[in-house]
Each structure stands twice: as structure tokens, then as C-alpha cells.
C-alpha atoms as a PDB file:
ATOM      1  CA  UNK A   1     101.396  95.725 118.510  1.00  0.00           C
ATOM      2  CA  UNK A   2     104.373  98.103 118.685  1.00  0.00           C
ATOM      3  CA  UNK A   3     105.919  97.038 115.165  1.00  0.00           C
ATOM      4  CA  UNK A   4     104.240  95.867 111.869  1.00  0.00           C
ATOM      5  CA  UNK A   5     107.646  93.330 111.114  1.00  0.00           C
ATOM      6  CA  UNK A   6     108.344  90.021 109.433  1.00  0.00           C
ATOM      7  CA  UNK A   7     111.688  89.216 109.760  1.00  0.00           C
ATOM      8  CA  UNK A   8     113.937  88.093 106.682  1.00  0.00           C
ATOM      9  CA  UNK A   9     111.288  90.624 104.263  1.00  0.00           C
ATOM     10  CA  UNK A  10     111.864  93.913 102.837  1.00  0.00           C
ATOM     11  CA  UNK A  11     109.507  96.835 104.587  1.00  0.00           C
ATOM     12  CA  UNK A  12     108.179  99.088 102.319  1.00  0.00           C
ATOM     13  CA  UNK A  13     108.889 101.833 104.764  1.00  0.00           C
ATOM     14  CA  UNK A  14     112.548 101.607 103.517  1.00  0.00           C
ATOM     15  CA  UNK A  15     112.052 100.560  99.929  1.00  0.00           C
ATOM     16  CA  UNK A  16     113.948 103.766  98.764  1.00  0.00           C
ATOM     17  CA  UNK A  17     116.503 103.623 100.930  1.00  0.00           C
ATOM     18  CA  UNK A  18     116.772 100.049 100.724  1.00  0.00           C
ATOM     19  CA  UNK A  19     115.917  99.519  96.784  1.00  0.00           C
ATOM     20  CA  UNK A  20     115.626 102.382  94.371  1.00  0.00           C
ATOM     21  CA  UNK A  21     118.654 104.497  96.491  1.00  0.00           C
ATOM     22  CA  UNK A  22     120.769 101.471  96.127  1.00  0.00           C
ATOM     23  CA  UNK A  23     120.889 101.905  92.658  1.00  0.00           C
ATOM     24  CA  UNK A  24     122.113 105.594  92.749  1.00  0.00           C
ATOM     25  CA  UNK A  25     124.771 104.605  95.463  1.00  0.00           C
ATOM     26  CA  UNK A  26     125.659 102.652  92.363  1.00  0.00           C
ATOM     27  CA  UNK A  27     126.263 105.625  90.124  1.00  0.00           C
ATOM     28  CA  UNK A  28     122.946 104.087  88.319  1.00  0.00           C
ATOM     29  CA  UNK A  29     119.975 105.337  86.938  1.00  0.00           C
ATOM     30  CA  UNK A  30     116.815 103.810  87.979  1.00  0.00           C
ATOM     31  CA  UNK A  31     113.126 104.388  87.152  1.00  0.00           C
ATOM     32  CA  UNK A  32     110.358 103.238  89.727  1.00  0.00           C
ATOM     33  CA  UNK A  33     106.861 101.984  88.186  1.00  0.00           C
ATOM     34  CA  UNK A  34     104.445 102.516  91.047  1.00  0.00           C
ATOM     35  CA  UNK A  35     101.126 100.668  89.944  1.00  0.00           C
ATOM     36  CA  UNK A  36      98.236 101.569  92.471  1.00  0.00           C
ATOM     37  CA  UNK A  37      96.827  98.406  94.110  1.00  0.00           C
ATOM     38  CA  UNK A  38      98.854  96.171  92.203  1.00  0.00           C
ATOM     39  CA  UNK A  39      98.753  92.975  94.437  1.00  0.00           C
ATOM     40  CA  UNK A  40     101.106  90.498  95.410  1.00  0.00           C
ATOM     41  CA  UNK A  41      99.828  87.384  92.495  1.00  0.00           C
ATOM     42  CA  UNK A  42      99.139  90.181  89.875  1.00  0.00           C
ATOM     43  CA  UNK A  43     102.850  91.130  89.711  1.00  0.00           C
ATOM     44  CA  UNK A  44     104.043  87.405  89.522  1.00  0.00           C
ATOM     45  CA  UNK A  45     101.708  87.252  86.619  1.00  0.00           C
ATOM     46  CA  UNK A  46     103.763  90.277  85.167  1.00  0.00           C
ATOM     47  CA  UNK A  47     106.756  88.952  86.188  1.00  0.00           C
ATOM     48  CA  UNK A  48     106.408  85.895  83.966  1.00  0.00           C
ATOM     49  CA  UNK A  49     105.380  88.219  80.446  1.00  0.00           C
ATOM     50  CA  UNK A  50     108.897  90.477  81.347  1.00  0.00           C
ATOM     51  CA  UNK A  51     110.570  87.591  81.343  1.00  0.00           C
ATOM     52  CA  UNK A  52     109.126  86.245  78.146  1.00  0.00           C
ATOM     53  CA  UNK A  53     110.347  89.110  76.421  1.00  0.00           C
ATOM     54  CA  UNK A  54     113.654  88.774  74.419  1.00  0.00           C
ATOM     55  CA  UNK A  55     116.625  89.900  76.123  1.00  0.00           C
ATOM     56  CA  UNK A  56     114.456  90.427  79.514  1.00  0.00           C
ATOM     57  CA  UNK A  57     114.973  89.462  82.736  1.00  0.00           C
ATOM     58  CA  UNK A  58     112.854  89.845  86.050  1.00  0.00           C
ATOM     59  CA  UNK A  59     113.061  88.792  89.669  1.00  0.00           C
ATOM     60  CA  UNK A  60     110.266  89.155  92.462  1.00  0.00           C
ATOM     61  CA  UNK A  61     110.039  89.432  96.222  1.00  0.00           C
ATOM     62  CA  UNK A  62     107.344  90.246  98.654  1.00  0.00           C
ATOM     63  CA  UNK A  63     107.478  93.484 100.431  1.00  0.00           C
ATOM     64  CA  UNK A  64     105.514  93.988 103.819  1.00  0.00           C
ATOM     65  CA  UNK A  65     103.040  97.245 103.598  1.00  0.00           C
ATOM     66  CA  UNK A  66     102.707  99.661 105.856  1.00  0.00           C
ATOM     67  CA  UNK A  67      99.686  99.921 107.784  1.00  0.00           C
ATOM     68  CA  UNK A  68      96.725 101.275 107.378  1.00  0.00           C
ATOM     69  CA  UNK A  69      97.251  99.771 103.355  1.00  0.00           C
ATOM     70  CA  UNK A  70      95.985 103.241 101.849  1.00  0.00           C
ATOM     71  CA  UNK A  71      97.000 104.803  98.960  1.00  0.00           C
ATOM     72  CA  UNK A  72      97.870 108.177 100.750  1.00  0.00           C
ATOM     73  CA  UNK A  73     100.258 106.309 102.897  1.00  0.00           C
ATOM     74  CA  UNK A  74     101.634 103.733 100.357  1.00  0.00           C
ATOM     75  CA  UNK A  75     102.442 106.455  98.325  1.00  0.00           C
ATOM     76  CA  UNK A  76     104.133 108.111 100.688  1.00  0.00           C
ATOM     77  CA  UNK A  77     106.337 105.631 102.257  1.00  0.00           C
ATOM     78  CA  UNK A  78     107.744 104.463  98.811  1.00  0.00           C
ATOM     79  CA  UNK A  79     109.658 108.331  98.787  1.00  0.00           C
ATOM     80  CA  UNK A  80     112.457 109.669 101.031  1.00  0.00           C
ATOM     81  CA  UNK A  81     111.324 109.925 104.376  1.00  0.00           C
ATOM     82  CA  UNK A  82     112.895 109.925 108.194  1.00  0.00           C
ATOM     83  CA  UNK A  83     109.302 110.148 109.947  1.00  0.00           C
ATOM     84  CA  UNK A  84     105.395 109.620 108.405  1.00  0.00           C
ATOM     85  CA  UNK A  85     102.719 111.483 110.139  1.00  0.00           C
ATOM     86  CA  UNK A  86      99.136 111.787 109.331  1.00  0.00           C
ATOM     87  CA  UNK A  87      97.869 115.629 108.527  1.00  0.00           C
ATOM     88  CA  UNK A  88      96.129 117.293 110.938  1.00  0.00           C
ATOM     89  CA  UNK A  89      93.594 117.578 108.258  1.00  0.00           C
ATOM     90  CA  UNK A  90      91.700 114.694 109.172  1.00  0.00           C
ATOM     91  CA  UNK A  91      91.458 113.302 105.319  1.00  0.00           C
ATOM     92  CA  UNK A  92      93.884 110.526 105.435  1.00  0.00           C
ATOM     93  CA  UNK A  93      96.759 113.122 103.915  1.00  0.00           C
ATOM     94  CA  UNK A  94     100.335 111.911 104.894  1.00  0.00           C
ATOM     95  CA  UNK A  95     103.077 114.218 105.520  1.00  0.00           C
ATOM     96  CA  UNK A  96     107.023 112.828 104.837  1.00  0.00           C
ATOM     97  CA  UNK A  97     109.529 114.828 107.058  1.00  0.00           C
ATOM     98  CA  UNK A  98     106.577 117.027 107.702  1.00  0.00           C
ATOM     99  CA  UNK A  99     105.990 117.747 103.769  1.00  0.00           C
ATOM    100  CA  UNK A 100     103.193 117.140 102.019  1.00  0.00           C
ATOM    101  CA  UNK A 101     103.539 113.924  99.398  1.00  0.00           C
ATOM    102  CA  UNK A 102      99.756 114.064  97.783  1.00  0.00           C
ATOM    103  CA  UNK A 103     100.210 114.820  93.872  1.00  0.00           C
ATOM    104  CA  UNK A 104     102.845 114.687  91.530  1.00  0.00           C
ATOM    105  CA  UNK A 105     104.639 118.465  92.451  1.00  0.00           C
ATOM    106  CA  UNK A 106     105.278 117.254  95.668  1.00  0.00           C
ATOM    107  CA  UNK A 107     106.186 113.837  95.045  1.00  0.00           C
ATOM    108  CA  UNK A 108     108.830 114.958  93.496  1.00  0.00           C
ATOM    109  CA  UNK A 109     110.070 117.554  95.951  1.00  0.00           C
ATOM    110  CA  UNK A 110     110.370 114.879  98.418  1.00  0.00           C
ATOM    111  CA  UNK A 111     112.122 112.397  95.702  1.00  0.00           C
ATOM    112  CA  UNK A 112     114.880 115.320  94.533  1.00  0.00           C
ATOM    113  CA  UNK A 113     115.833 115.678  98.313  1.00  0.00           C
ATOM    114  CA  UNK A 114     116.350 111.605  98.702  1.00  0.00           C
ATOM    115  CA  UNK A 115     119.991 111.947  97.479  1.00  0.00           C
ATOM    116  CA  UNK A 116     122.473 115.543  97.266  1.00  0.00           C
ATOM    117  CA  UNK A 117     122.357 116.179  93.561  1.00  0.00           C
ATOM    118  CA  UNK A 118     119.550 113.997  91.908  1.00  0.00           C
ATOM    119  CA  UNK A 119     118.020 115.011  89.279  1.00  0.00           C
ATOM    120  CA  UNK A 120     114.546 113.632  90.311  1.00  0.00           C
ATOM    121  CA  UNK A 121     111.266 113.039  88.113  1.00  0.00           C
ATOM    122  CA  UNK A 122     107.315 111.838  88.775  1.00  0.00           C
ATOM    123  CA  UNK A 123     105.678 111.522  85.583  1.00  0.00           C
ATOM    124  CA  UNK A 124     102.112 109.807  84.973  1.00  0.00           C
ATOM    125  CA  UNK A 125     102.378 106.813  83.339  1.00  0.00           C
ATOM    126  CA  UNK A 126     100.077 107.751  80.415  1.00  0.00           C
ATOM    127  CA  UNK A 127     102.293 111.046  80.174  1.00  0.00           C
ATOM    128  CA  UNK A 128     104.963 108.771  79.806  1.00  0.00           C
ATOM    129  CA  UNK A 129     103.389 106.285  77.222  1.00  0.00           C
ATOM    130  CA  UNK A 130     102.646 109.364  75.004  1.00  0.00           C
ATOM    131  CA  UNK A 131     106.228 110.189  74.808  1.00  0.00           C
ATOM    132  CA  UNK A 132     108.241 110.455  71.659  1.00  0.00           C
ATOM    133  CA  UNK A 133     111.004 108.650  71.865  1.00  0.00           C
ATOM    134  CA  UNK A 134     113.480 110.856  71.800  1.00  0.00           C
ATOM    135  CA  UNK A 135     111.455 112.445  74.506  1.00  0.00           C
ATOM    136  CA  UNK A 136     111.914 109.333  76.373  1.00  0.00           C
ATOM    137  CA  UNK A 137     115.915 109.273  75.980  1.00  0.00           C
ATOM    138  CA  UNK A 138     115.984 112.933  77.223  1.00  0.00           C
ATOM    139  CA  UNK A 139     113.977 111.866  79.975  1.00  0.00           C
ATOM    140  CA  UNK A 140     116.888 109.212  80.693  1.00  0.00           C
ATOM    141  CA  UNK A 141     119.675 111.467  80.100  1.00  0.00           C
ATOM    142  CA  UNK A 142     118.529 114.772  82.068  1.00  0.00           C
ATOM    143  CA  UNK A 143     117.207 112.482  85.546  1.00  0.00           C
ATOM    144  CA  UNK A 144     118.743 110.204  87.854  1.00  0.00           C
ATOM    145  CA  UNK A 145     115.531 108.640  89.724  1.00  0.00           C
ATOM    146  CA  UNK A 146     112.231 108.455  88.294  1.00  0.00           C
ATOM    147  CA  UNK A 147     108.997 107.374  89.490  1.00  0.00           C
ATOM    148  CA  UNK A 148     106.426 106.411  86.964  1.00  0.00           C
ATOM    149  CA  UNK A 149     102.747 106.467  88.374  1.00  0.00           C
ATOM    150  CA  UNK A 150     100.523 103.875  87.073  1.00  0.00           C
ATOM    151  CA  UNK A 151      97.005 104.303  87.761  1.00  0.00           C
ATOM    152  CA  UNK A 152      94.570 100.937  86.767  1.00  0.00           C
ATOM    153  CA  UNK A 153      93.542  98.652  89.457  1.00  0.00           C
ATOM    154  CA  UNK A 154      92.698 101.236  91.899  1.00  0.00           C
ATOM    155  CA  UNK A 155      90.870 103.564  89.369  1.00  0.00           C
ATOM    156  CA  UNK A 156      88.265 100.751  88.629  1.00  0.00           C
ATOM    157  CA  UNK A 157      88.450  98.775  91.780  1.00  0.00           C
ATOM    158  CA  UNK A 158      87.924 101.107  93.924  1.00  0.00           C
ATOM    159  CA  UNK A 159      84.687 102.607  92.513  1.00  0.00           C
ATOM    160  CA  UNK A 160      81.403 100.607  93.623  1.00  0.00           C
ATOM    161  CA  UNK A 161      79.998 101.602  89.677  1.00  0.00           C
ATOM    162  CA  UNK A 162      83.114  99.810  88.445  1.00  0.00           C
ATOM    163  CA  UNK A 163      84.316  97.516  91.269  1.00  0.00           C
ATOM    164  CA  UNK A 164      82.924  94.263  88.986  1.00  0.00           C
ATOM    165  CA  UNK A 165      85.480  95.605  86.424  1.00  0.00           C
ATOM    166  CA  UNK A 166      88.306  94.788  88.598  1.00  0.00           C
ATOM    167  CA  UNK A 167      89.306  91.638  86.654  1.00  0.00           C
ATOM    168  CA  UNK A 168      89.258  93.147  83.307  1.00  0.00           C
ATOM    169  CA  UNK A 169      91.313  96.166  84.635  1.00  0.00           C
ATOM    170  CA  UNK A 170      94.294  94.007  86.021  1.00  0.00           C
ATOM    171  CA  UNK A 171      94.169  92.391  82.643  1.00  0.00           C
ATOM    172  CA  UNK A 172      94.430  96.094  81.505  1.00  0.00           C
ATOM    173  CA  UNK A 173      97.283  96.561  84.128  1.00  0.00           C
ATOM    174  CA  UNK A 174      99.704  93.578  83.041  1.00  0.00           C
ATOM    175  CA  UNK A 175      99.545  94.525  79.214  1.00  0.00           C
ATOM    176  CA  UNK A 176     100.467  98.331  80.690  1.00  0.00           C
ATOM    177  CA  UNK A 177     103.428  97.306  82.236  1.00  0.00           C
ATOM    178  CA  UNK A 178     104.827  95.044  79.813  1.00  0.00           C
ATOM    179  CA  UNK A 179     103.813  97.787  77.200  1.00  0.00           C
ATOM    180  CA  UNK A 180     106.242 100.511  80.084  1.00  0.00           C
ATOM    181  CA  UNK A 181     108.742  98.437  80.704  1.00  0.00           C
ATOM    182  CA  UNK A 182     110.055  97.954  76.920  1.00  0.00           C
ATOM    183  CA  UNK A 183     109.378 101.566  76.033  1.00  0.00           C
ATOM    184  CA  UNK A 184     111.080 102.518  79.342  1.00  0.00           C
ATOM    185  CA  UNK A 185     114.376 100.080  78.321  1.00  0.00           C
ATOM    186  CA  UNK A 186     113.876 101.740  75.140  1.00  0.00           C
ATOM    187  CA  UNK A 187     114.833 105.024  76.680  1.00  0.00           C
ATOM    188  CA  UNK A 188     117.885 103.631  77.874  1.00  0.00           C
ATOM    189  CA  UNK A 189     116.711 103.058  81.429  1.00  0.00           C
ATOM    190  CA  UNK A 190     118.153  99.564  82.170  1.00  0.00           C
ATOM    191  CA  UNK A 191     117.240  99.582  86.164  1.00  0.00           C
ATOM    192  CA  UNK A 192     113.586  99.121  86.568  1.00  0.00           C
ATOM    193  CA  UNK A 193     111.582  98.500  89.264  1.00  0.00           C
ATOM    194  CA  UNK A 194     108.164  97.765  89.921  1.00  0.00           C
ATOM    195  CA  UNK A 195     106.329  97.845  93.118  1.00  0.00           C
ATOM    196  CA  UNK A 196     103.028  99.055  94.485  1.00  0.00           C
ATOM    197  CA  UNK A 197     101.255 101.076  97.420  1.00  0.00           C
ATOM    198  CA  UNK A 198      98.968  98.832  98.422  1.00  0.00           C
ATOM    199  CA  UNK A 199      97.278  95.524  97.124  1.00  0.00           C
ATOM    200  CA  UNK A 200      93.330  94.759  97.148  1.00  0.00           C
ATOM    201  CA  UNK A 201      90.920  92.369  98.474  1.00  0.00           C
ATOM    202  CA  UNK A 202      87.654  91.458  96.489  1.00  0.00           C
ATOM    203  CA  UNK A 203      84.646  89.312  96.946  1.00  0.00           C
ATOM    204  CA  UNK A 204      80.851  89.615  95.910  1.00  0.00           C
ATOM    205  CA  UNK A 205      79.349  89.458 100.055  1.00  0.00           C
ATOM    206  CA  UNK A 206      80.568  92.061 102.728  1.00  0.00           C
ATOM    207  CA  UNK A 207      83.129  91.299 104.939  1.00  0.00           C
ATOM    208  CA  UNK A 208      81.889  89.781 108.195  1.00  0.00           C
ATOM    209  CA  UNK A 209      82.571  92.514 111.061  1.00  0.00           C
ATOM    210  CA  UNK A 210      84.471  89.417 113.317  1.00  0.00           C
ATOM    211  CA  UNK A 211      87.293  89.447 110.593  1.00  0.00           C
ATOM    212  CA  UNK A 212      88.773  92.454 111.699  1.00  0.00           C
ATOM    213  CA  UNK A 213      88.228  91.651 115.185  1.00  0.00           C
ATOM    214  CA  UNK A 214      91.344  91.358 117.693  1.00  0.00           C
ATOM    215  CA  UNK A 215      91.670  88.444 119.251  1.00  0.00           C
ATOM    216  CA  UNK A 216      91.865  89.346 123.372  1.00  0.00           C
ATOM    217  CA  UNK A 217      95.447  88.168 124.085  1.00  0.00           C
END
């Protein structure tokens, strides 16, 4: 296979360039909620408590991941970027434009050089959440893009001590973003998109080694 492609369905390979740049091409402010391993049913589950909210409204669509679905490379492609390589490193560390993109510091490098003159931000989610809020309105008033890191799924999920947690934690994760997206309209942001790196698959038996098998063609 020379291209990972559905046709008619956003890639996330351009979801900046494509979705959050859109907004700035606008003149608009818009913050981006990353939420590690938030899969495809989880956010229509969030989707329907936004838009039971008062004055809220939400829409959904499917994005197609990138491949291998990792959080190093999720992460990445979700941020400016002409080219993706893997680091020479060996450990799975992605590179945008040949710049690193593991941690916040240099998440944000790579999302202040998206667009000449935006006034870029990563912030934790939690950092976020404990906020004042005229902390929050600052946050609004001194940035143009911002990309909130939320960290629930994933962090339980992906831990064999934990990994039978992983129901209770997207419970966790829906009451998060609900609780992020009214403080963050609080803060004036109005634009507010939610998306993820990567999804998850989970049942009690390992995988059979046939199901990742190619077919001869």
C-alpha cells in the first residue's frame, strides 16, 4: 500500500491545515482539545452531553489516522508539518519538518511556526482546569491557537496494572471534556475543537497473530 486514503474523509495528516488553520484564516481564535486515545464512539458519546448543554452546539466527523496509530505520531501529525519522519533514535520519536514534537516546549515551537504571527499555546489540560478565570480570559486574549492536552484514556488503558480500568476512565474522560469545554467558552474561546491521536482496542483474550496478517494479493 502506497497511501493510507479513504476518499470523501478528513486525514488527520492535514487536520491543522485543514481544521484548526481554517479558523485563523478566519481572523478566529481557536483552541484544540487533544484527548489521548479518545476513540471514534467515545466522542459521539461527548458529542451528545455538549450538545445538552444550554446554548451549546456540537457537530462530529470521522477522521482517518495515520499509521502506525501511536501516540508519538498522532501527536505529531495533529501540528504544522510539510514532512513526518521517524528519529533515528529508534524509540518511536517523530520529528515534524525535522523538529522534534515530543513534550509540551516543542509542541509548541512547531504550533507558533503553523501561521506568520500566531501567538501559539500547549497547555496540560489539568494546568488548564486549575486556572482562575481571569487566568483563563488572558489565556484567550494573549493567544491565537491553543492546544489543550488531555491525558485519561491512554494513562489507564495503556498500563497492564490499570488496563481493566479503561471503562471507568472514559467515563472519567467525557465528564473532563464537558467540564473543558464550558470553562474553555467561559474564557471567551468560542471555536473549539476536539479530536484525538489515536483511538484503542480492548478485549480480555490476546489478539490472534492471523489478525494482523496480510492477505497475499
Amino acid at each position: 500500500v502506497s497511501a493510507w486514503d479513504v476518499p470523501g474523509y478528513a486525514k488527520q495528516n492535514d487536520f491543522y491545515r485543514d481544521q484548526a488553520a481554517m479558523f485563523r484564516r478566519q481572523d478566529q481564535k481557536v483552541v484544540v482539545i487533544i484527548s489521548d486515545a479518545l476513540r471514534f464512539e467515545v466522542a459521539e458519546e461527548a458529542l451528545r452531553r455538549i450538545r445538552g448543554l444550554n446554548r451549546f452546539d456540537a457537530d462530529l466527523k470521522p477522521m482517518i489516522s495515520t499509521l502506525p496509530s501511536y501516540t508519538q505520531l498522532g501527536m505529531a501529525a495533529l501540528l504544522p508539518h510539510q514532512t513526518l519522519e521517524m528519529a533515528p533514535t529508534g524509540d518511536g520519536t517523530v520529528l515534524a519538518d525535522g523538529e522534534p514534537t515530543a513534550g509540551l516546549p516543542a509542541r509548541e515551537k512547531r504550533l507558533t511556526a503553523g501561521r506568520a504571527g500566531d501567538r501559539g499555546r500547549t497547555i496540560s489540560a489539568d494546568d488548564f482546569m486549575a486556572m482562575r478565570t481571569d487566568e483563563g480570559k488572558e489565556l484567550f486574549r494573549d493567544h491565537d491557537i491553543v492546544y489543550v492536552y488531555h491525558n485519561r484514556i491512554d494513562a489507564i488503558g495503556d498500563k497492564r496494572a490499570t488496563e481493566d480500568q479503561t471503562f471507568d476512565a472514559v467515563e472519567d474522560a467525557l465528564e473532563d471534556l464537558v467540564k473543558l469545554v464550558r470553562k474553555l467558552t467561559s474564557a471567551n474561546f468560542s471555536n473549539v475543537l476536539i479530536t484525538a491521536d489515536h483511538g484503542f482496542l480492548y478485549q480480555h483474550q490476546p489478539l490472534d497473530d492471523a489478525t494482523f496478517a496480510l492477505a497475499d494479493p
